[in-house]
Every structure is written in structure tokens, then in C-alpha cells.
PDB file of N, CA and C in Angstrom:
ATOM      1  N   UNK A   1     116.397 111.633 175.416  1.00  0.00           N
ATOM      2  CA  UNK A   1     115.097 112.177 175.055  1.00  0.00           C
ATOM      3  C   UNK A   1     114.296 112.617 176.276  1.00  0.00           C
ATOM      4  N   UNK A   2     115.098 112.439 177.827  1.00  0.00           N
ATOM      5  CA  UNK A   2     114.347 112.486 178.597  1.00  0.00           C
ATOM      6  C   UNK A   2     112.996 112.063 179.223  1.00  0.00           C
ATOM      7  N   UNK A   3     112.752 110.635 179.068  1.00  0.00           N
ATOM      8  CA  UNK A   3     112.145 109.512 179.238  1.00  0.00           C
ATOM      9  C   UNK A   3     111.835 109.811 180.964  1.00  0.00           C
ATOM     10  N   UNK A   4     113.170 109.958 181.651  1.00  0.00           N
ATOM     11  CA  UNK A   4     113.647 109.408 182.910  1.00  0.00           C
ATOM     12  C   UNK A   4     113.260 110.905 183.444  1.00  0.00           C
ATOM     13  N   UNK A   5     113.465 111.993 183.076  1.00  0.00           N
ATOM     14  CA  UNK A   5     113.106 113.219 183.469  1.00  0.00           C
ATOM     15  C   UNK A   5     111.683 113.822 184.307  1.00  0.00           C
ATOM     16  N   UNK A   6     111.668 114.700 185.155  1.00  0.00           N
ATOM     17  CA  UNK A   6     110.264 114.743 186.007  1.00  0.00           C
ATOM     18  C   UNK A   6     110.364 116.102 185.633  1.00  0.00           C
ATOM     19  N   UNK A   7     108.993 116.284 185.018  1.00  0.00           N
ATOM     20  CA  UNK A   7     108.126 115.559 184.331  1.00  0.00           C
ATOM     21  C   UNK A   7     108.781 114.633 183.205  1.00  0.00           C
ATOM     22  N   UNK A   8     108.531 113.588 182.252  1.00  0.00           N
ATOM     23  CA  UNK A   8     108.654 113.052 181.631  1.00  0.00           C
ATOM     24  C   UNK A   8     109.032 113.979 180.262  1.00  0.00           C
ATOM     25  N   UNK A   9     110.020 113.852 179.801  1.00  0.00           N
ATOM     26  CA  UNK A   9     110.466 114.524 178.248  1.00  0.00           C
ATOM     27  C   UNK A   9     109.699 114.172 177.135  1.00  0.00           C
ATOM     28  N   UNK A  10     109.452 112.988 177.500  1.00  0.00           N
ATOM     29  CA  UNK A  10     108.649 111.974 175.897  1.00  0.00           C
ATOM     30  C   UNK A  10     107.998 111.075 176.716  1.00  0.00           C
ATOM     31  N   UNK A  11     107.361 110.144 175.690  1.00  0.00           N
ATOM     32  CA  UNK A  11     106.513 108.831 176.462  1.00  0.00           C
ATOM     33  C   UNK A  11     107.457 108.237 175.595  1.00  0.00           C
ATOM     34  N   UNK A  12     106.628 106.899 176.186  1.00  0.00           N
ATOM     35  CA  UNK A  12     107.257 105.055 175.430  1.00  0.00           C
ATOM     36  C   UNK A  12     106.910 105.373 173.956  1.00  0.00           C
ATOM     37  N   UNK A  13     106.059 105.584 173.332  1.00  0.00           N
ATOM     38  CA  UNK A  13     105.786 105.521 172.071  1.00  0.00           C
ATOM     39  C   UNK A  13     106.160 106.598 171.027  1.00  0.00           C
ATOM     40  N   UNK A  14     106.757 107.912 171.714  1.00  0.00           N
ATOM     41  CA  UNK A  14     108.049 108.741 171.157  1.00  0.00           C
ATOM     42  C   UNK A  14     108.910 107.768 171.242  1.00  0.00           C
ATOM     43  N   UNK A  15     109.569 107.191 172.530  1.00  0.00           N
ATOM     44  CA  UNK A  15     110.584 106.498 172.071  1.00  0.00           C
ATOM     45  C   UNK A  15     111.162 105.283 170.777  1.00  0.00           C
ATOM     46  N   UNK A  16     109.909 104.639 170.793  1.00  0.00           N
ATOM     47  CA  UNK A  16     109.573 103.759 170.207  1.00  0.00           C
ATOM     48  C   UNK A  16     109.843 103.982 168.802  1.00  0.00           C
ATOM     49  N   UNK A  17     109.047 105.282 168.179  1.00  0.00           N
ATOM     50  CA  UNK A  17     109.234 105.373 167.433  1.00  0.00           C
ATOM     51  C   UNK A  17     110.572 106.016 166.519  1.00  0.00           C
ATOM     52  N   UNK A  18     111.658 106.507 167.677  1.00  0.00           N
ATOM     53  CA  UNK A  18     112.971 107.452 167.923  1.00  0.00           C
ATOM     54  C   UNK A  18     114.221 105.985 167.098  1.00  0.00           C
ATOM     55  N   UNK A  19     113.353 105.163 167.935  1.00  0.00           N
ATOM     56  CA  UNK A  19     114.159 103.803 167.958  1.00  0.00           C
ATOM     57  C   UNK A  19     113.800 102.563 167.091  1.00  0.00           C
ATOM     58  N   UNK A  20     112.604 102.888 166.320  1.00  0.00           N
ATOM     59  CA  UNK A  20     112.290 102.028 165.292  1.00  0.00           C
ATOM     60  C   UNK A  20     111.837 100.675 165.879  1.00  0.00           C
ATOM     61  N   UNK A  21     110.834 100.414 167.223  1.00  0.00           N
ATOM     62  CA  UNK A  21     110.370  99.342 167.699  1.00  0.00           C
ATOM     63  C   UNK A  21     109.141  99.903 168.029  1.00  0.00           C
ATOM     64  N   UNK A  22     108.573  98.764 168.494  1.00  0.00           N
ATOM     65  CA  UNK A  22     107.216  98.888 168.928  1.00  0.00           C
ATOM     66  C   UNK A  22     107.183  99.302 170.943  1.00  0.00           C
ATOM     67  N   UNK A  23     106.052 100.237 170.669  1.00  0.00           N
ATOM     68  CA  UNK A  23     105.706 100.643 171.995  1.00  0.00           C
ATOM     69  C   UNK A  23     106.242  99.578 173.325  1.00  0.00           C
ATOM     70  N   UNK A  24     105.108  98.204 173.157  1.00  0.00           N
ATOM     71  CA  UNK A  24     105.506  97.385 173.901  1.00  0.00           C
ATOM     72  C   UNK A  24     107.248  96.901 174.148  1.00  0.00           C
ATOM     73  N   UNK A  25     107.769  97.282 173.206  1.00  0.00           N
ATOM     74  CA  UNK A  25     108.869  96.495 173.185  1.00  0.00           C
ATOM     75  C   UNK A  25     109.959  97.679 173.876  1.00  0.00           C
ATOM     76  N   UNK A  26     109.548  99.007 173.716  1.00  0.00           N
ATOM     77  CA  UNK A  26     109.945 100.004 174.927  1.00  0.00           C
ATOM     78  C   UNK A  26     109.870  99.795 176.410  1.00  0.00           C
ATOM     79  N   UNK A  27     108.805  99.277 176.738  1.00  0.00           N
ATOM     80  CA  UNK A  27     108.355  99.405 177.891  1.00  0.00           C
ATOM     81  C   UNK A  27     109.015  97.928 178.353  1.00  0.00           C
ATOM     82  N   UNK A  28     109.441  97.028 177.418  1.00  0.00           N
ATOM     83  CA  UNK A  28     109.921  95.675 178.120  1.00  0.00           C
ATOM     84  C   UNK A  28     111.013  96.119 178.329  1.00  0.00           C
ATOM     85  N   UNK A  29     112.190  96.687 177.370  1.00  0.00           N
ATOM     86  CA  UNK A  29     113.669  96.818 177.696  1.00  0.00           C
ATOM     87  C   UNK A  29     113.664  97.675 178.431  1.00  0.00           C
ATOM     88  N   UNK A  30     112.991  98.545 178.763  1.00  0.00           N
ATOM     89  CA  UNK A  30     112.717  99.562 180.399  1.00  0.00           C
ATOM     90  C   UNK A  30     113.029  98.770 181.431  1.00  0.00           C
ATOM     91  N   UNK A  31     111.741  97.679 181.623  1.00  0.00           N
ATOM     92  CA  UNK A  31     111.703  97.202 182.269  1.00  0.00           C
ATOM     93  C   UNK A  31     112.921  96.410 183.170  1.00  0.00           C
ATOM     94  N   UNK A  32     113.519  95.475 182.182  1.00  0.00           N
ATOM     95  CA  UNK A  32     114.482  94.644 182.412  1.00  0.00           C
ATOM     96  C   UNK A  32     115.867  95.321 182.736  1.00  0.00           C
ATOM     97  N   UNK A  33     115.808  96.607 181.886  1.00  0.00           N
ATOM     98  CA  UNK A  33     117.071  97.377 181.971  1.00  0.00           C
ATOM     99  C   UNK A  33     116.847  98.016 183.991  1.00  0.00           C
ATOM    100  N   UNK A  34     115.578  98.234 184.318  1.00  0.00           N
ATOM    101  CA  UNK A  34     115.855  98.789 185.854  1.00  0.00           C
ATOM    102  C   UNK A  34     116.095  97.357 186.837  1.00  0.00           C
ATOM    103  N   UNK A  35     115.338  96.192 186.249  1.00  0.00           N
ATOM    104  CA  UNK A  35     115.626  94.653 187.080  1.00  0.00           C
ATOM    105  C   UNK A  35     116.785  94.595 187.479  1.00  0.00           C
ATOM    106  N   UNK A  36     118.001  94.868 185.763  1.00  0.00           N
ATOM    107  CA  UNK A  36     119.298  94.117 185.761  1.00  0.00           C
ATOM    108  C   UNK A  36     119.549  95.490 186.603  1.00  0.00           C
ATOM    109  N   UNK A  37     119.686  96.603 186.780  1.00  0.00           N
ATOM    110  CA  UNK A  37     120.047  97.814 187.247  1.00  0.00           C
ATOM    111  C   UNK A  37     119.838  97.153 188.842  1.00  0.00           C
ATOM    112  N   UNK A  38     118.794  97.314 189.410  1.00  0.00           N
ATOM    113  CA  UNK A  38     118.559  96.856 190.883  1.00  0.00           C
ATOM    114  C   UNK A  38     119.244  95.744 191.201  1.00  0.00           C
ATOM    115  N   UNK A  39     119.278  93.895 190.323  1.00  0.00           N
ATOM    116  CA  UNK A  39     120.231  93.198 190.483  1.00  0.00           C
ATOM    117  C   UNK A  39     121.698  93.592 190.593  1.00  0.00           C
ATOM    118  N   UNK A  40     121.945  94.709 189.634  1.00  0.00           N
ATOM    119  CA  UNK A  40     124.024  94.428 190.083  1.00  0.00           C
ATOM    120  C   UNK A  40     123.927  95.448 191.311  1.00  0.00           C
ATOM    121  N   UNK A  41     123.097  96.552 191.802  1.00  0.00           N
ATOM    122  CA  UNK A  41     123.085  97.448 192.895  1.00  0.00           C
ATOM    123  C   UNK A  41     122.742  96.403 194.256  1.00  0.00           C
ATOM    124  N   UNK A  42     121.760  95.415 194.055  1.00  0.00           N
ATOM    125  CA  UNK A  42     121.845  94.720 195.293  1.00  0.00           C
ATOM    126  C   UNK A  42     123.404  93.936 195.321  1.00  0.00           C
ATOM    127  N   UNK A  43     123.856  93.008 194.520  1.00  0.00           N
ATOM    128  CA  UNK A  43     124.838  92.171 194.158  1.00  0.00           C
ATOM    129  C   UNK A  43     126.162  92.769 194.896  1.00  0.00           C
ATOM    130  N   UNK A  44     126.283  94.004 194.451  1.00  0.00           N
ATOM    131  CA  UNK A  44     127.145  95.222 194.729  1.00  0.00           C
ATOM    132  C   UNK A  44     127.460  95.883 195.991  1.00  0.00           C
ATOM    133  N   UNK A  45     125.997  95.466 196.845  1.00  0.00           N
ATOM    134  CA  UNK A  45     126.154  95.757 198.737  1.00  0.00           C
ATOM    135  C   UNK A  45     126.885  93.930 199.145  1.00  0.00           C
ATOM    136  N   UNK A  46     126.063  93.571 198.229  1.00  0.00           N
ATOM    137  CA  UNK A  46     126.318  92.196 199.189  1.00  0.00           C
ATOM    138  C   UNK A  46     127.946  91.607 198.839  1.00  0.00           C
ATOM    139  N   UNK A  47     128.792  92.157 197.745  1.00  0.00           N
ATOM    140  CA  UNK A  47     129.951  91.221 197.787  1.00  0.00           C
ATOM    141  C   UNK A  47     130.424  92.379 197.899  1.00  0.00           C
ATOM    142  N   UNK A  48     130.691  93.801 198.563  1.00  0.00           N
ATOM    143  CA  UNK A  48     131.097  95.103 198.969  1.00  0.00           C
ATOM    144  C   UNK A  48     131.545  95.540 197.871  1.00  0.00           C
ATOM    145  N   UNK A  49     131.794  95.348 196.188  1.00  0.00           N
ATOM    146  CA  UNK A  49     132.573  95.984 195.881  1.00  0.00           C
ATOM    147  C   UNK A  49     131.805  97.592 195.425  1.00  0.00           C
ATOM    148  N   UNK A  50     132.971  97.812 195.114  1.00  0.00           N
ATOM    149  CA  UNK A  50     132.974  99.283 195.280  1.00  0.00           C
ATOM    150  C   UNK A  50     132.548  99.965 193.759  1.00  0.00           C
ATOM    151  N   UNK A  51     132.556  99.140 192.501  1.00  0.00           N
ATOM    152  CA  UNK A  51     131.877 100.099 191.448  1.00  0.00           C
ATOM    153  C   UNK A  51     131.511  98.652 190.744  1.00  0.00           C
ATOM    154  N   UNK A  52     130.776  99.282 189.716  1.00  0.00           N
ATOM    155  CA  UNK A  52     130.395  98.036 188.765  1.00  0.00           C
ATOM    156  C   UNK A  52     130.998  98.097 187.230  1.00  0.00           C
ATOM    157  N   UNK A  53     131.460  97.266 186.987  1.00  0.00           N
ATOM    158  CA  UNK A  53     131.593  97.096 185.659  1.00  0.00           C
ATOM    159  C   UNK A  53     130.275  96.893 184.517  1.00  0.00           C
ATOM    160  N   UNK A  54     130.471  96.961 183.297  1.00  0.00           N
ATOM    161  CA  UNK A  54     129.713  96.819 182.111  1.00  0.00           C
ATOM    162  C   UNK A  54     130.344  95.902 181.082  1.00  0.00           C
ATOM    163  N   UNK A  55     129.950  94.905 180.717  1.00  0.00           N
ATOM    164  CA  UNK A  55     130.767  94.058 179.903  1.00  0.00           C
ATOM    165  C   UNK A  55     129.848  94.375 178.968  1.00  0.00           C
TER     166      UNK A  55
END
């Protein structure tokens, strides 16, 4: 939907509603989804490997 896009495609509350949740609850799994994103990218320098998996 282009969320991530510059300028922005949609806001949180297009999404929200794309996805059948509430605004807030967009902006949390955002959230956590760039945390865990930055966690396996740091994780990923520090034990060298070379791609990441997705379980």
C-alpha cells in the first residue's frame, strides 16, 4: 500500500482499516516489526553471518 514509500502511499489508519485492526494496533506491529528488523541486522554483524533466515 506503500506505507514505507517517500512520500507516504497511505497512513496507519488506511492501513488499519485495509487490515481490519485498529489504528493503534498499526502503529504497534510497525513498531516491533522495525525493533525485531534492527535486532536480527545488529545480531547478523555480530555473529558474521551472511543472510538471515525467517522461521
Amino acid at each position: 500500500m506503500g506505507y514505507y514509500d517517500i512520500p507516504r502511499g497511505c497512513t496507519t489508519a488506511e492501513l488499519a482499516d485495509e487490515l481490519g485492526i485498529s489504528d493503534q494496533a498499526v502503529t504497534e506491529r510497525l513498531r516491533r516489526a522495525i525493533v525485531v528488523r534492527e535486532v536480527r541486522i545488529s545480531h547478523s554483524r555480530v555473529s558474521g553471518a551472511s543472510g538471515l533466515t525467517v522461521s
